[in-house]
C-alpha atoms as a PDB file:
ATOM      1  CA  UNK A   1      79.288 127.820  81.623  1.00  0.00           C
ATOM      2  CA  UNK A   2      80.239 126.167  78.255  1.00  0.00           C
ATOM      3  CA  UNK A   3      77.803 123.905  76.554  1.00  0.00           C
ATOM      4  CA  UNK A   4      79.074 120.660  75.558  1.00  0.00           C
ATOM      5  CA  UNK A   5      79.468 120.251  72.015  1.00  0.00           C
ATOM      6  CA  UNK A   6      78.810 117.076  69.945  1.00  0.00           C
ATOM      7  CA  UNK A   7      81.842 115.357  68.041  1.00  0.00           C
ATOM      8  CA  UNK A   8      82.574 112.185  66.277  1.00  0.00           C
ATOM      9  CA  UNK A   9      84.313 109.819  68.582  1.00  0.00           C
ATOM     10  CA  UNK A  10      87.387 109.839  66.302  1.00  0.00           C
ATOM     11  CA  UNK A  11      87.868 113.473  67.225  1.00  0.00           C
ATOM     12  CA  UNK A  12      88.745 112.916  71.318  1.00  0.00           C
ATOM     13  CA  UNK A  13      92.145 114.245  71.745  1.00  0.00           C
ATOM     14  CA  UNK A  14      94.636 111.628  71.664  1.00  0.00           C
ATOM     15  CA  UNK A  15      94.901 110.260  75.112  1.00  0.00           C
ATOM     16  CA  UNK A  16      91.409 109.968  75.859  1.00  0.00           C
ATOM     17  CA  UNK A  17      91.107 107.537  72.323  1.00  0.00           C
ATOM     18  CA  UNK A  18      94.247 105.603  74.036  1.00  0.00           C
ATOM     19  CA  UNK A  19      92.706 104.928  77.316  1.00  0.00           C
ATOM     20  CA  UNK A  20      89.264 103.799  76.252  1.00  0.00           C
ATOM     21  CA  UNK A  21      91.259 101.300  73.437  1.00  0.00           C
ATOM     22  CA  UNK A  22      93.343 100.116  76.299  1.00  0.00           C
ATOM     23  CA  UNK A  23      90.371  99.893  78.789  1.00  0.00           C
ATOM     24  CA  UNK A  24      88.104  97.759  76.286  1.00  0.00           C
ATOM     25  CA  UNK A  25      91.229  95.326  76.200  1.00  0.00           C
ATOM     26  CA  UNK A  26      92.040  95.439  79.826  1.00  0.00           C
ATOM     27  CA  UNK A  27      95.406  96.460  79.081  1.00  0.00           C
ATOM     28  CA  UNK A  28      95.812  97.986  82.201  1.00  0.00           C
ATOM     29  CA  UNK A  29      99.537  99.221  81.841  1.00  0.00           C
ATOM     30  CA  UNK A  30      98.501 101.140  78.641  1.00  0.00           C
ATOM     31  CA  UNK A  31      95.580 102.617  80.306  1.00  0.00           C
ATOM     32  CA  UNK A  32      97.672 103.884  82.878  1.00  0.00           C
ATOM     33  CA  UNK A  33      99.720 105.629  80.679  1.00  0.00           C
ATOM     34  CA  UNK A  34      97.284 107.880  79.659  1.00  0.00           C
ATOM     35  CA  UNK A  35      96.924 108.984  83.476  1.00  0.00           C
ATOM     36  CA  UNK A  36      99.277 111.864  85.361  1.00  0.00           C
ATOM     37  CA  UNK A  37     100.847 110.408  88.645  1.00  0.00           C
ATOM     38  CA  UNK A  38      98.312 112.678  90.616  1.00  0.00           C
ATOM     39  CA  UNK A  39      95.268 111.671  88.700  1.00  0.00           C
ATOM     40  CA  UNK A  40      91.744 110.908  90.205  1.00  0.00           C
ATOM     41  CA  UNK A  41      89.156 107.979  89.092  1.00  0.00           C
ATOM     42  CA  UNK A  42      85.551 108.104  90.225  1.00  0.00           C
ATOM     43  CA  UNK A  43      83.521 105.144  89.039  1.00  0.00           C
ATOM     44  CA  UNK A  44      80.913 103.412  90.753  1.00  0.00           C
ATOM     45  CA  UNK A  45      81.172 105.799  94.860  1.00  0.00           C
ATOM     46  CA  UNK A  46      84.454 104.923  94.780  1.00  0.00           C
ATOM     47  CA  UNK A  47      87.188 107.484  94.349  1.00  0.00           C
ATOM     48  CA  UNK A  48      90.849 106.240  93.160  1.00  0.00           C
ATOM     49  CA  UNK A  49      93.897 108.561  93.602  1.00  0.00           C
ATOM     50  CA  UNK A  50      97.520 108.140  92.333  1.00  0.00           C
ATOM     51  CA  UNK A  51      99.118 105.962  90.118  1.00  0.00           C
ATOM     52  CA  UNK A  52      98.883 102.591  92.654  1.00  0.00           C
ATOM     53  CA  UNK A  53      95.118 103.230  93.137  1.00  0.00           C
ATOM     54  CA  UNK A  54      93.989 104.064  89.860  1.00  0.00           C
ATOM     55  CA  UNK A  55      95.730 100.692  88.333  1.00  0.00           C
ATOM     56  CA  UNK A  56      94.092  98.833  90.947  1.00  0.00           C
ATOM     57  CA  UNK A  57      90.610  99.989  89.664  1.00  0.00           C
ATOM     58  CA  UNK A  58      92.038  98.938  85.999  1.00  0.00           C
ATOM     59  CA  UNK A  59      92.696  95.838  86.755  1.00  0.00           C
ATOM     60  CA  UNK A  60      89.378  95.001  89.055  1.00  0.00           C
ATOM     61  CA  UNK A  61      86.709  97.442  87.389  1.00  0.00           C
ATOM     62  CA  UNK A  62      84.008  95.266  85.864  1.00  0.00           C
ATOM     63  CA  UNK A  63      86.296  91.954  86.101  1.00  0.00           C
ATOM     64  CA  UNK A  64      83.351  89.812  87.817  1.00  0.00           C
ATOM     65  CA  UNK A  65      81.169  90.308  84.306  1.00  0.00           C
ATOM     66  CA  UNK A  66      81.961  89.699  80.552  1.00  0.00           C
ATOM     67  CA  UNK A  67      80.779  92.893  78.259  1.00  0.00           C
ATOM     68  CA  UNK A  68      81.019  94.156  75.246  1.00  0.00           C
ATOM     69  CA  UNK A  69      81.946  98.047  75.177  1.00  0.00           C
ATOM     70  CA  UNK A  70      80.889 100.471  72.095  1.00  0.00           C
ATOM     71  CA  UNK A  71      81.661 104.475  72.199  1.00  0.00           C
ATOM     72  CA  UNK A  72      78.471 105.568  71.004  1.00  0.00           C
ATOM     73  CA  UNK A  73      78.808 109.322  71.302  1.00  0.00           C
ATOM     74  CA  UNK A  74      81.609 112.191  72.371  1.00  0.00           C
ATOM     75  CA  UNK A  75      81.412 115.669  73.193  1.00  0.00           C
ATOM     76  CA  UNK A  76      83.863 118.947  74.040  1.00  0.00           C
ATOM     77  CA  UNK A  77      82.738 121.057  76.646  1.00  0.00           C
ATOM     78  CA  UNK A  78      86.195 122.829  76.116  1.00  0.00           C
ATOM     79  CA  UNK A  79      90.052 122.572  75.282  1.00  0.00           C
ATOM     80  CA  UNK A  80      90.547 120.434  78.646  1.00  0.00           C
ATOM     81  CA  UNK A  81      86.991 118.550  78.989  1.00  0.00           C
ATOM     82  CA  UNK A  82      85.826 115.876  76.979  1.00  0.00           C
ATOM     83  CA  UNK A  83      82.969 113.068  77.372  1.00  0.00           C
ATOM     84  CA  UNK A  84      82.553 110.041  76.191  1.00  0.00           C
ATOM     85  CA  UNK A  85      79.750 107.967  76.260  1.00  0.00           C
ATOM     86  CA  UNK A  86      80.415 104.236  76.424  1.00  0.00           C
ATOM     87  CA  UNK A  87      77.038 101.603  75.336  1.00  0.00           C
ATOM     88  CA  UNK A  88      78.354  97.902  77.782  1.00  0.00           C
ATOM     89  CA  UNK A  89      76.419  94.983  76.699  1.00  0.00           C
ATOM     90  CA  UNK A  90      76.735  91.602  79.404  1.00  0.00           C
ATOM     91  CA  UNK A  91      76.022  89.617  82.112  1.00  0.00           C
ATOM     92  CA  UNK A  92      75.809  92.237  84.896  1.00  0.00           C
ATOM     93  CA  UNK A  93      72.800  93.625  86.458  1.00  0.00           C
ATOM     94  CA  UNK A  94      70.268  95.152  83.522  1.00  0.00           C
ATOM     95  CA  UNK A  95      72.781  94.065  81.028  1.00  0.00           C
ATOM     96  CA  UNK A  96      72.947  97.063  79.050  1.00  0.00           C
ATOM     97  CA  UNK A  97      74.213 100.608  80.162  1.00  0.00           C
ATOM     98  CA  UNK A  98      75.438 103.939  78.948  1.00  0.00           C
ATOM     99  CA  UNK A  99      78.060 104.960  80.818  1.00  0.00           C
ATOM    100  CA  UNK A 100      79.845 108.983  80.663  1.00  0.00           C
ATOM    101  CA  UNK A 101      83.501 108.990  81.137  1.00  0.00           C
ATOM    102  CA  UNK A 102      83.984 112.705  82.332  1.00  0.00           C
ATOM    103  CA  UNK A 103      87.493 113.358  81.099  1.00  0.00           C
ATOM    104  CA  UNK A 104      89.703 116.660  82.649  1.00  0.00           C
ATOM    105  CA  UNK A 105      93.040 116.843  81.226  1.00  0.00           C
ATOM    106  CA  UNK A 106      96.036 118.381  82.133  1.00  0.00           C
ATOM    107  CA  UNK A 107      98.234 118.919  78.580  1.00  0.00           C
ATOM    108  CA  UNK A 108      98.169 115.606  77.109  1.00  0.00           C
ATOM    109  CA  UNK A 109      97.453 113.130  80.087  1.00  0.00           C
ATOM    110  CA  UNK A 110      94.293 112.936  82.279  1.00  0.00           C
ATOM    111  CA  UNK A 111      94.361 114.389  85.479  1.00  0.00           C
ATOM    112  CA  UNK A 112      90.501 113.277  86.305  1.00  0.00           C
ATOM    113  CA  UNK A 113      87.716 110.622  85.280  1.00  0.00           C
ATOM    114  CA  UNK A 114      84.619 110.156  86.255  1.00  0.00           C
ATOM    115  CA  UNK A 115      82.370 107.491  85.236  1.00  0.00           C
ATOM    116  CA  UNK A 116      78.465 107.670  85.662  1.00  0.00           C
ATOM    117  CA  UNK A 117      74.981 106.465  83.835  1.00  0.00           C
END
């Protein structure tokens, strides 16, 4: 097993810094972008597969509350897996929450994310 290893948040490959940009804007086309047509989104018990799914999750994820997002910490656990830890601020339940974005990537689009306290 490889232990994660602690980066600055600058240093997330490429499409993992373009989806969380376009997620914190709710620019849901963007977002998808960063996805491959056979990707898979866990957030929340609720698994998302494909292109149609996963843009209905964009579009609805968190759309009841209004939040501030900050990405407060990354890490590598190797070439293909990255994390990245995500501080929301609002009106929802407890109002503050760290949330890990589990990234797997498959060359230079994400083929899997999971999100979880």
């Amino acid at each position: 097993m490889t232990t994660p290893t602690g980066i600055r948040p600058d240093q997330l490959p490429t499409p993992i810094r373009g989806f969380l940009a376009a997620h914190v804007a709710r620019d849901a086309d963007t977002a998808l972008r960063a996805f491959t047509s056979t990707a898979v989104v866990v957030d929340d018990g609720t698994t998302y597969r494909g292109t149609d799914e996963i843009r209905r999750f964009l579009t609805e994820a968190g759309s009841e509350f209004t939040y501030t997002t900050t990405l407060v910490a990354a890490e590598r656990t190797d070439d293909a897996h990255w994390v990245a830890v995500n501080r929301l601020e609002g009106d929802f339940p407890g109002g503050v929450v760290d949330l890990r974005y589990r990234f797997a990537l498959d060359g230079d689009l994400v083929a899997e994310l999971v999100i979880a306290p």
